[in-house]
Protein backbone atom coordinates (compact mmCIF):
# COMPACT_ATOMS: atom_id res chain seq x y z
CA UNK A 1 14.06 29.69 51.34
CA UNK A 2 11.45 27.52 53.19
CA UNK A 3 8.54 29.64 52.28
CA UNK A 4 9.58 29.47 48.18
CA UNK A 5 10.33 25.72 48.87
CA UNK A 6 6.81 25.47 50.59
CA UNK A 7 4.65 27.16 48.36
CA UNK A 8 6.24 25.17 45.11
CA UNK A 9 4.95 22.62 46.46
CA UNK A 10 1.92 23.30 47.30
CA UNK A 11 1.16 24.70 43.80
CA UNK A 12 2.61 21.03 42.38
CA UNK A 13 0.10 19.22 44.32
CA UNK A 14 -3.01 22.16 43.62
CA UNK A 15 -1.85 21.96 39.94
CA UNK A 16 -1.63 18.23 39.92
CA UNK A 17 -5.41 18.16 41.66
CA UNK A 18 -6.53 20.56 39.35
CA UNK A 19 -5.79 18.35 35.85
CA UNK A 20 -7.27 15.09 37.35
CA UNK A 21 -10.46 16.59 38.55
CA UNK A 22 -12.71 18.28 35.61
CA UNK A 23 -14.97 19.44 38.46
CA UNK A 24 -12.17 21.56 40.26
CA UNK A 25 -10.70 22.68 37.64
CA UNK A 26 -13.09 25.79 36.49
CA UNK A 27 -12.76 26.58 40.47
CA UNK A 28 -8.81 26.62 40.39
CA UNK A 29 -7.05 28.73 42.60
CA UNK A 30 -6.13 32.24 40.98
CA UNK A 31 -3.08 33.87 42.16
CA UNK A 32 -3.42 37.76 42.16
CA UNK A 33 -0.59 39.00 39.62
CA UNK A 34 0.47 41.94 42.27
CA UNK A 35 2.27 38.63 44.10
CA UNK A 36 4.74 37.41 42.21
CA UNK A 37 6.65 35.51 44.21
CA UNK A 38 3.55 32.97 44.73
CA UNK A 39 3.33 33.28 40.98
CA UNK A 40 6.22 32.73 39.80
CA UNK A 41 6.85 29.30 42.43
CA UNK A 42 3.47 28.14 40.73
CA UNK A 43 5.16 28.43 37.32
CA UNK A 44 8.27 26.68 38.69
CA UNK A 45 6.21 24.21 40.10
CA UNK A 46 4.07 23.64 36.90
CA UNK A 47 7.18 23.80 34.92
CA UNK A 48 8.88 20.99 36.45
CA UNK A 49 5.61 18.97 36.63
CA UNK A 50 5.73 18.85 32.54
CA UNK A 51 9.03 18.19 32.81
CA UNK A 52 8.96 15.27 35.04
CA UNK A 53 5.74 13.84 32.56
CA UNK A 54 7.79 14.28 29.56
CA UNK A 55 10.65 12.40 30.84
CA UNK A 56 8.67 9.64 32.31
CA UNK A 57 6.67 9.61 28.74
CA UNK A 58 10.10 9.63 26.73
CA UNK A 59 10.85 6.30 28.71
CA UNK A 60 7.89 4.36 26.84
CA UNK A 61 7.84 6.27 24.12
CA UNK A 62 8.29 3.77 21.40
CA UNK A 63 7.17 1.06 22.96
CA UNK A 64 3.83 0.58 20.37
CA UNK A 65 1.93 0.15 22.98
CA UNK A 66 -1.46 2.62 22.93
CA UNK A 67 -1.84 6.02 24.32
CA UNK A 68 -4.24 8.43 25.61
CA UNK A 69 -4.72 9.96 22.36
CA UNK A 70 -5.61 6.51 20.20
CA UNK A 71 -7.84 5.74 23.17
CA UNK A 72 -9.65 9.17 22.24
CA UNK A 73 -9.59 7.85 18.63
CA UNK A 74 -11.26 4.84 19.22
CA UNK A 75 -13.93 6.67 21.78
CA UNK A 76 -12.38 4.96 24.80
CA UNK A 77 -11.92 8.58 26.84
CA UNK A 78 -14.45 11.29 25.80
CA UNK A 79 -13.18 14.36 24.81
CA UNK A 80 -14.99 17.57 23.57
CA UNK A 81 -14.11 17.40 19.58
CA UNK A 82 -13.42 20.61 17.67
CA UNK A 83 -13.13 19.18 13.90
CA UNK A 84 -12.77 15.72 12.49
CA UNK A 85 -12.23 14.45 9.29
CA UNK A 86 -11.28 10.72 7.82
CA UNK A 87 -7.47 11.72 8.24
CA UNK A 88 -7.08 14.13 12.13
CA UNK A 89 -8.94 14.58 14.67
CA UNK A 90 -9.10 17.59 17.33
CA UNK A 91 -10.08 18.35 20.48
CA UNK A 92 -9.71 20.45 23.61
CA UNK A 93 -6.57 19.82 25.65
CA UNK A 94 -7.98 19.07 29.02
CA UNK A 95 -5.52 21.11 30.81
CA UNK A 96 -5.52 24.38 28.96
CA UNK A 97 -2.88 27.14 28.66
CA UNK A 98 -4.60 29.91 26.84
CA UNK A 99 -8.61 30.39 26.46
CA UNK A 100 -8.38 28.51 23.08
CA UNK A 101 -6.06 25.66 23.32
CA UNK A 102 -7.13 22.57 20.89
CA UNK A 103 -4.90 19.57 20.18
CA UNK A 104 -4.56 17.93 16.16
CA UNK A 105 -3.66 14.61 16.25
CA UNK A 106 -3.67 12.36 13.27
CA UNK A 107 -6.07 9.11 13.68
CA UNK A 108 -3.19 6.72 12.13
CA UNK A 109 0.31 6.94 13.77
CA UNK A 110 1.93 4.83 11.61
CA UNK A 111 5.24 5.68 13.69
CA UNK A 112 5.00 9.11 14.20
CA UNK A 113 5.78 9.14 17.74
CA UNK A 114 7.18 12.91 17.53
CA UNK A 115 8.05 15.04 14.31
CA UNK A 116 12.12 13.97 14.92
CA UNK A 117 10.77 10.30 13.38
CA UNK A 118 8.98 12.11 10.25
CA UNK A 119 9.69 10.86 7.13
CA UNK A 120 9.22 11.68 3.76
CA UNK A 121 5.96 9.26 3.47
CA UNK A 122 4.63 11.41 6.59
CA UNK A 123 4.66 14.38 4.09
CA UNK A 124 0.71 14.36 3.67
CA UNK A 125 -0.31 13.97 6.91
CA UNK A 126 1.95 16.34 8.57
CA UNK A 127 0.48 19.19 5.81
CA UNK A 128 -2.96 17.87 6.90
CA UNK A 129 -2.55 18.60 10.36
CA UNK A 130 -1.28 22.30 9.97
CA UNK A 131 -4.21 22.86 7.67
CA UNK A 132 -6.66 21.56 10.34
CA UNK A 133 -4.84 23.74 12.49
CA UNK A 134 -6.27 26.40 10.14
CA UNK A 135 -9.67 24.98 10.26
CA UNK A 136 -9.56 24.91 14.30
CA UNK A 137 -8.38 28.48 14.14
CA UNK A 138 -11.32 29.63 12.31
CA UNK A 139 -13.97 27.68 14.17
CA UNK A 140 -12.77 28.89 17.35
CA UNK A 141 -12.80 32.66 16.23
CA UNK A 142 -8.73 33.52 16.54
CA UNK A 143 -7.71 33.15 12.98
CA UNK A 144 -6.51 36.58 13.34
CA UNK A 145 -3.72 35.40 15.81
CA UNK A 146 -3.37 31.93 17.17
CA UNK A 147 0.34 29.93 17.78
CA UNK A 148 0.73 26.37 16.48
CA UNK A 149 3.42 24.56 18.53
CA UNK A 150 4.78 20.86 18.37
CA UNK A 151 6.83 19.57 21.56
CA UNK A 152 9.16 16.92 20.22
CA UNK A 153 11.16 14.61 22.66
CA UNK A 154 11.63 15.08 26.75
CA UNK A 155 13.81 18.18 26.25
CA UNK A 156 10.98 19.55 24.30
CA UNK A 157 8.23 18.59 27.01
CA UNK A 158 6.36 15.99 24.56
CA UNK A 159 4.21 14.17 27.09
CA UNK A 160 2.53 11.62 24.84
CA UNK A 161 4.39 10.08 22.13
CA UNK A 162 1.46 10.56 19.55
CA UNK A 163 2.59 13.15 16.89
CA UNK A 164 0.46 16.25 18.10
CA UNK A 165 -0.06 20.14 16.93
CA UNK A 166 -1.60 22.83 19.49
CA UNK A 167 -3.41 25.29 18.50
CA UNK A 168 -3.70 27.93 20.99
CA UNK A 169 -5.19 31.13 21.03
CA UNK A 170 -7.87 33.97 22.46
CA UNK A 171 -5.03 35.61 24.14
CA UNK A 172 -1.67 38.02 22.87
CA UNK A 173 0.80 35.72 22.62
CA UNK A 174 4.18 36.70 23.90
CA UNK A 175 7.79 36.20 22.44
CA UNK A 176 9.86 34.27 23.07
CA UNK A 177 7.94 31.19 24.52
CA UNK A 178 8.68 29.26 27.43
C-alpha cells in the first residue's frame, strides 16, 4: 500500500509541475505502458487533481468576478489561437489530453457560467460554438473523427466557470469516457 500511496503522489506533484511550467512540459515524464501499476496511480493522481480544481472552481463560480478565459479575451494571458471570429474564440488548452485538444469559448459570457444556466436567449451562441467546433476540426486536420465535450458543474470536472467546448482529436477515441 505505501508504494501505490507513494507513487500517487509523486505523479500529483510531477503532473502539477508539468501544467505550470510550459518549458517542462514537452519533457514530461513518460510512463512505459508495460507498467501499469505506475500508470494507472498517475491517472488516479491526475484524476483527483481535476477533481480537487473543479470543486475549488465551483466555490467561486458565480461570483462575476473574471477568469482565466476573459483574461485570454482581452489579451491579458497569451495563448496560441486556433480560430476567432466577432462572436468565439479558440485556442489550445495548455494542458492537453489528446494531440489535438483546442478550447471554444464565447468572447461575451453574459451568464453562461456552465451549459446547466443556458437559456433560451443563449440559443445562438451555444450553435455558434459547436459550429466553430467544426471549423477547429477542419483546421486542425481531424474532421474525420474528433470528440466535442462540455464539463458542466464540479461533478462534471468544470474547472473555470466560463461556458467552454473541447475539441479534441488526432487520436481513436475510446468509449465510454472517463
Amino acid at each position: 500500500m505505501a508504494a501505490p500511496a507513494a507513487a500517487a503522489k509523486l505523479a500529483a506533484a510531477t503532473s502539477s509541475l508539468l501544467r505550470r511550467s510550459p518549458l517542462l512540459r514537452p519533457h514530461g515524464l513518460r510512463v512505459s505502458r508495460d507498467f501499469a501499476p505506475r500508470r494507472f496511480a498517475r491517472h488516479i493522481a491526475s484524476s483527483t487533481n481535476e477533481e480537487a480544481a473543479a470543486k475549488t472552481a465551483a466555490a467561486t463560480a458565480d461570483t462575476g468576478g473574471p477568469t482565466i478565459f476573459d483574461k485570454i479575451i482581452a489579451k491579458e494571458i497569451p495563448s496560441s489561437i486556433v480560430y476567432e471570429d466577432e462572436k468565439v474564440l479558440a485556442f489550445r488548452d495548455i494542458n492537453p489530453q489528446a494531440p489535438v485538444h483546442v478550447l471554444v469559448i464565447p468572447k461575451l459570457r453574459d451568464g453562461l457560467t456552465g451549459l446547466d444556466k443556458a437559456e433560451p436567449r443563449h440559443a445562438e451562441i451555444l450553435g455558434q460554438l459547436l459550429y466553430a467546433a467544426k471549423v477547429v476540426a477542419e483546421k486542425e486536420g481531424v474532421s474525420d473523427g474528433f470528440r466535442v465535450v462540455i464539463n458542466n458543474g464540479a461533478e462534471g470536472c468544470q474547472s473555470v466557470y466560463h461556458l467552454h467546448v473541447h475539441v479534441l482529436g488526432g487520436r481513436q477515441m475510446k468509449w465510454p469516457p472517463g
